[in-house]
PDB file of N, CA and C in Angstrom:
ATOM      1  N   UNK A   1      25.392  69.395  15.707  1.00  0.00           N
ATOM      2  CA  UNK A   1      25.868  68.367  16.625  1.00  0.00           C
ATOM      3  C   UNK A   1      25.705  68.823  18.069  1.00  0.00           C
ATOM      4  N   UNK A   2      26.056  70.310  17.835  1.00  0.00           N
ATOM      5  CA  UNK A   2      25.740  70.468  19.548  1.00  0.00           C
ATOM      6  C   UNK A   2      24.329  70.366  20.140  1.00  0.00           C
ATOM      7  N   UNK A   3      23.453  70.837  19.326  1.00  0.00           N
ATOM      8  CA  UNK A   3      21.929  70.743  19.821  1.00  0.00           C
ATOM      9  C   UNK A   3      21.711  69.330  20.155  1.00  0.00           C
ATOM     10  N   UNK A   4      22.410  68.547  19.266  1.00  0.00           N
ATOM     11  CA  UNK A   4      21.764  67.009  19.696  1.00  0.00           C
ATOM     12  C   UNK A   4      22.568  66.417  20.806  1.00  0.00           C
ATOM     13  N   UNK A   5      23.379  66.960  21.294  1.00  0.00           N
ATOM     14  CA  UNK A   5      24.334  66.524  22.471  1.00  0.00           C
ATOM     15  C   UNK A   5      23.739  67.663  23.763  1.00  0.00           C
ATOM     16  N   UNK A   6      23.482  68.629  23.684  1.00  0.00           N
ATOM     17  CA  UNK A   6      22.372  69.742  24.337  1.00  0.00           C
ATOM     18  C   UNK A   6      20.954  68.811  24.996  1.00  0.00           C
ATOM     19  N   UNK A   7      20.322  68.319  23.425  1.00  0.00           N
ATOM     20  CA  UNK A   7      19.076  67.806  23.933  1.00  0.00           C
ATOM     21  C   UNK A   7      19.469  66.262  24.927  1.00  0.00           C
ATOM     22  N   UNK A   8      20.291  65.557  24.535  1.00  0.00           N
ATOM     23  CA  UNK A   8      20.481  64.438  25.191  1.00  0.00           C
ATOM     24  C   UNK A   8      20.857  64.291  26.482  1.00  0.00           C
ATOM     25  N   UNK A   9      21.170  65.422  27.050  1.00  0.00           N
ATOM     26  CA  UNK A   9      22.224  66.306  28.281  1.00  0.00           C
ATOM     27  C   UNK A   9      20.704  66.773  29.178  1.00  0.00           C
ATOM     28  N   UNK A  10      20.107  67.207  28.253  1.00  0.00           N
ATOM     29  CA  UNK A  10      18.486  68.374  28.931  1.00  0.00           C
ATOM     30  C   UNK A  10      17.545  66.940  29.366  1.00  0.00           C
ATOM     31  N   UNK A  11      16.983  66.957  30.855  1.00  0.00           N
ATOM     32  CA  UNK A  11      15.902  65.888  31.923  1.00  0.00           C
ATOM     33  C   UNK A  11      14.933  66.617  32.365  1.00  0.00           C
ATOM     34  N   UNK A  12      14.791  67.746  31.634  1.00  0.00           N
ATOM     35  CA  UNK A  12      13.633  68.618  32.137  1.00  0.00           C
ATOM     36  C   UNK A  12      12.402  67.901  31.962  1.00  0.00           C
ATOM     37  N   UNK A  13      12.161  67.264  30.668  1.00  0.00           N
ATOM     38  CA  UNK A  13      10.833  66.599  30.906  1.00  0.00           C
ATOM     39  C   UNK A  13      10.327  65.307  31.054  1.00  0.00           C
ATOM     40  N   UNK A  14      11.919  64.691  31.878  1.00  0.00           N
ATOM     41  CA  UNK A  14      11.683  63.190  32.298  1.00  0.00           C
ATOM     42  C   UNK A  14      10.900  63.203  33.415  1.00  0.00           C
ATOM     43  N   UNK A  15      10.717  64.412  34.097  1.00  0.00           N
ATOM     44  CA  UNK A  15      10.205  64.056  35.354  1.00  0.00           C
ATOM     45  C   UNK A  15       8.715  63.998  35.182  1.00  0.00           C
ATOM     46  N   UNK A  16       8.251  65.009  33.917  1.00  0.00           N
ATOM     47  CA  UNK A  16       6.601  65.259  33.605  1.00  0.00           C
ATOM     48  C   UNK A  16       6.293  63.111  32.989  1.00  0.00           C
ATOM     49  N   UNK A  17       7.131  62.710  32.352  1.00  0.00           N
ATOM     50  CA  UNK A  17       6.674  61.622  31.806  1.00  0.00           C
ATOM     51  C   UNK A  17       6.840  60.487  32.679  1.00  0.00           C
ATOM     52  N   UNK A  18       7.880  60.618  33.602  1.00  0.00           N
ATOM     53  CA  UNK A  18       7.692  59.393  34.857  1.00  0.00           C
ATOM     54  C   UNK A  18       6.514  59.587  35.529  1.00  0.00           C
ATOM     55  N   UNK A  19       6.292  60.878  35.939  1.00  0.00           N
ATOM     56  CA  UNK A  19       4.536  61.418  36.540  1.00  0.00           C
ATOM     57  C   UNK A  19       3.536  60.578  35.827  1.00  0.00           C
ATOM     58  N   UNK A  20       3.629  60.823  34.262  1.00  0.00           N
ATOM     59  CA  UNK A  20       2.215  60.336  33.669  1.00  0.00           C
ATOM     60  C   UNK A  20       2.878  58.464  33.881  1.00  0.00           C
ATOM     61  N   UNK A  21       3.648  57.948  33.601  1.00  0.00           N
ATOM     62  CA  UNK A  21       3.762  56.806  33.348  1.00  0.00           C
ATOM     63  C   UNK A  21       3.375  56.275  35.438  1.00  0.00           C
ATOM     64  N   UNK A  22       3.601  57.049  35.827  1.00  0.00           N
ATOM     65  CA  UNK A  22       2.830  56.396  37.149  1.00  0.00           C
ATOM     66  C   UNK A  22       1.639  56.741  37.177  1.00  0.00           C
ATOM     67  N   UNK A  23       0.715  57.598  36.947  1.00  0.00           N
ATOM     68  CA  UNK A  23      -0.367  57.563  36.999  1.00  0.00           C
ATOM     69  C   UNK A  23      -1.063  56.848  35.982  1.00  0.00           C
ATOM     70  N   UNK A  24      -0.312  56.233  35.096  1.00  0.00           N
ATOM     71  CA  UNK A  24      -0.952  55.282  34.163  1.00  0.00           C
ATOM     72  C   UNK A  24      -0.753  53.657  34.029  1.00  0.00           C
ATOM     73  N   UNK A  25       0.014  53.557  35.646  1.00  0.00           N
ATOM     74  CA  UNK A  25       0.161  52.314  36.458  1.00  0.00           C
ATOM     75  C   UNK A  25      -0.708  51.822  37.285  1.00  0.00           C
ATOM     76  N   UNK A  26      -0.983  53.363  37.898  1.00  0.00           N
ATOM     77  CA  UNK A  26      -1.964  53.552  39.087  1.00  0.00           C
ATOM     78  C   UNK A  26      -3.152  53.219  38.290  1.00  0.00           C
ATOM     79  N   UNK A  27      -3.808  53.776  37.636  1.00  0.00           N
ATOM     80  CA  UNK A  27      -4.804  53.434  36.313  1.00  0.00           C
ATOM     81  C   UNK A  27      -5.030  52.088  36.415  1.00  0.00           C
ATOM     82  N   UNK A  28      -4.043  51.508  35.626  1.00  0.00           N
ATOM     83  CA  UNK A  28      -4.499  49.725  35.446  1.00  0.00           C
ATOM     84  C   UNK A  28      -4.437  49.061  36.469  1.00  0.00           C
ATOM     85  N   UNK A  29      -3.667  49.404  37.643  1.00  0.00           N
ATOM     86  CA  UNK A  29      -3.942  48.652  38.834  1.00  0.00           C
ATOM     87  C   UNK A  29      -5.401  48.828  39.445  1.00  0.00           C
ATOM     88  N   UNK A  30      -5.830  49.843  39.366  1.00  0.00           N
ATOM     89  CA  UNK A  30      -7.179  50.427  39.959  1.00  0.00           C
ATOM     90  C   UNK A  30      -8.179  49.904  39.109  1.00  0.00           C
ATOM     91  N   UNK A  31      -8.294  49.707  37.837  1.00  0.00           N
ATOM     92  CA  UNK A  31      -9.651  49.032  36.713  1.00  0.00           C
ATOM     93  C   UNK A  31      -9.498  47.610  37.099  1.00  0.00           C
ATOM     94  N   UNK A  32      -7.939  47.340  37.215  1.00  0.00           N
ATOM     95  CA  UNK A  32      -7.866  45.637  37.535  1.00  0.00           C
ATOM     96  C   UNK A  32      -8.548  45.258  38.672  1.00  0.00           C
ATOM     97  N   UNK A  33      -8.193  45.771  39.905  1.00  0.00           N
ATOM     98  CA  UNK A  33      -8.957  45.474  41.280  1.00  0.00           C
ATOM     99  C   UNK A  33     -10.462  45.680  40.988  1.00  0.00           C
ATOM    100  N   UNK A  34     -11.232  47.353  40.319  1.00  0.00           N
ATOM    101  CA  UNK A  34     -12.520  46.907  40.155  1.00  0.00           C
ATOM    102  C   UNK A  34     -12.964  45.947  39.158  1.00  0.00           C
ATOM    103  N   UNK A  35     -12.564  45.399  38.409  1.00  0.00           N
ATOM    104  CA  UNK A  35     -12.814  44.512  37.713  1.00  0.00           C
ATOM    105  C   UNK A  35     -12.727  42.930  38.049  1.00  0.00           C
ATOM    106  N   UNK A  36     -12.121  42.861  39.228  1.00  0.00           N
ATOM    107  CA  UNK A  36     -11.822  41.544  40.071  1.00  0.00           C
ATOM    108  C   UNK A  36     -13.181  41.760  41.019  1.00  0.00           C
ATOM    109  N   UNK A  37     -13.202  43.077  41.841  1.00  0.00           N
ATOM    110  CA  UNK A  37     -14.221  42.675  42.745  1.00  0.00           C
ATOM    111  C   UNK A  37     -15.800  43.390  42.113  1.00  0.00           C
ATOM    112  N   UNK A  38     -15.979  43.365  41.244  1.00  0.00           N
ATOM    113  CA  UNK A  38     -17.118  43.690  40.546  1.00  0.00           C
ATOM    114  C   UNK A  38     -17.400  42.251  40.189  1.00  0.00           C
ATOM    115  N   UNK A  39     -16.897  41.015  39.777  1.00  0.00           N
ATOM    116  CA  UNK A  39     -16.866  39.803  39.446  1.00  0.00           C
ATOM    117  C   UNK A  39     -17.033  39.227  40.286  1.00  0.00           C
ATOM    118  N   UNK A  40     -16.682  39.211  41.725  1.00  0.00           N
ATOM    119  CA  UNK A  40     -16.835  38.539  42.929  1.00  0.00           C
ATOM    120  C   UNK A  40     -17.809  38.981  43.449  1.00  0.00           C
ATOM    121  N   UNK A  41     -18.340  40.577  43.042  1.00  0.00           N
ATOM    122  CA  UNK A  41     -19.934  40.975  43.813  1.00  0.00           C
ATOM    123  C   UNK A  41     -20.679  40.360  42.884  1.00  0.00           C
ATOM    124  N   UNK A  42     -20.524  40.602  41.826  1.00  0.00           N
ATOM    125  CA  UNK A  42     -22.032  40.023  41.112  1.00  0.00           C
ATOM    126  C   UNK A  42     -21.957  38.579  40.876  1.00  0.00           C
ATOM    127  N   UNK A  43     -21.333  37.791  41.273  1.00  0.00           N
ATOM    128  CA  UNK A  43     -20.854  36.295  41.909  1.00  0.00           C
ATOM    129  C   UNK A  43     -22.050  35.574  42.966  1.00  0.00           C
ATOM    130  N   UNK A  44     -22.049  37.101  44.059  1.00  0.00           N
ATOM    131  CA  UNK A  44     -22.726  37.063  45.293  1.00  0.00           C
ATOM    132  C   UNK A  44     -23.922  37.640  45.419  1.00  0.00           C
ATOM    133  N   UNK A  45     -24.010  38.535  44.435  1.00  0.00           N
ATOM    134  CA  UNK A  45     -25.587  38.842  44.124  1.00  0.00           C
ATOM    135  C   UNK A  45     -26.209  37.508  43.427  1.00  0.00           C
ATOM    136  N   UNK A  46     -25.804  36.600  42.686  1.00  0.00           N
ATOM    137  CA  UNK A  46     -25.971  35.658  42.284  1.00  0.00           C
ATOM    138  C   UNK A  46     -26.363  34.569  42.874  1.00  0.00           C
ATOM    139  N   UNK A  47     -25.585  34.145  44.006  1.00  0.00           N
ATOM    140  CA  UNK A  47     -25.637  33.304  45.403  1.00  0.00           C
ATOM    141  C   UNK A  47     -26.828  33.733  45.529  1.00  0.00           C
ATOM    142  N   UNK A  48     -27.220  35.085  46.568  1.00  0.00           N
ATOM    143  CA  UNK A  48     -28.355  35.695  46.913  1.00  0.00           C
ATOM    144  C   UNK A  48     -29.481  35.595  46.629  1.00  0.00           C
ATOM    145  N   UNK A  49     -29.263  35.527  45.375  1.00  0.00           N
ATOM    146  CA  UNK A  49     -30.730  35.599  44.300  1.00  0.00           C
ATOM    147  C   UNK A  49     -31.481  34.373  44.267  1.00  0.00           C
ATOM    148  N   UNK A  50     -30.244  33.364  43.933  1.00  0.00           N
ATOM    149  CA  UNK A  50     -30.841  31.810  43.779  1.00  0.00           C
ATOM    150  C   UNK A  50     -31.457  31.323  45.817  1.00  0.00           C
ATOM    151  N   UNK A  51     -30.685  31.905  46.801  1.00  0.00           N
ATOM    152  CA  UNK A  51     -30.982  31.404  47.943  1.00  0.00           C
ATOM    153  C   UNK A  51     -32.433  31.819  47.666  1.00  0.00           C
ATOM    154  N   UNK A  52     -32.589  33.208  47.362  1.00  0.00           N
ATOM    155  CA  UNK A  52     -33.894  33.829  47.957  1.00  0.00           C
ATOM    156  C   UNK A  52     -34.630  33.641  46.695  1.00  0.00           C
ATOM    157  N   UNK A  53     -34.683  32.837  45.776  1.00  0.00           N
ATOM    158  CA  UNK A  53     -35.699  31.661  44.958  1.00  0.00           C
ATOM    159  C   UNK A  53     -36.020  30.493  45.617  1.00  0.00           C
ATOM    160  N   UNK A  54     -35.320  29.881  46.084  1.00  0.00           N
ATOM    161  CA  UNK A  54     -35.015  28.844  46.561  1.00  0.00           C
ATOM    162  C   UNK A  54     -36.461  28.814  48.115  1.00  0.00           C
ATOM    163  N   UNK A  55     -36.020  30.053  48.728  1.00  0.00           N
ATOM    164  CA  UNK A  55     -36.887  30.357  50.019  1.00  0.00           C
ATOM    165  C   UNK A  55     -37.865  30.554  49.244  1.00  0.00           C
ATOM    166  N   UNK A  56     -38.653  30.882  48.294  1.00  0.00           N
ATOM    167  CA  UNK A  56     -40.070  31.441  47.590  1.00  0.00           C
ATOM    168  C   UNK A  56     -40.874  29.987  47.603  1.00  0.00           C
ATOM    169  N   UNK A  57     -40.053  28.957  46.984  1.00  0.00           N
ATOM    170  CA  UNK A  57     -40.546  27.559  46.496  1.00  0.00           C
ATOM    171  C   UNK A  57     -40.877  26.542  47.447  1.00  0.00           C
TER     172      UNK A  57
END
């Protein structure tokens, strides 16, 4: 009983897992944004492409 009232008492390695759980926030926020503007560039490479068909004809 005491070990399990010991371990419940012990925060030594809350601080290592709040670390990873923010850097694994930071993570999906960061794939989300390139994944938004990777969609909006090749959107505009798209635009581009058809203008400069468009100028050929």
């Amino acid at each position: 009983m005491k070990f399990f009232s010991k371990l419940l008492r012990d925060e030594s390695g809350a601080t290592a897992i709040e670390y990873g759980l923010i850097a694994a926030l930071i993570a999906v926020a960061a794939i989300a944004a390139m994944t938004t503007i990777g969609s909006n560039l090749q959107g505009t490479f798209d635009n581009v492409g058809s203008e400069l068909e468009k100028g050929k004809a």
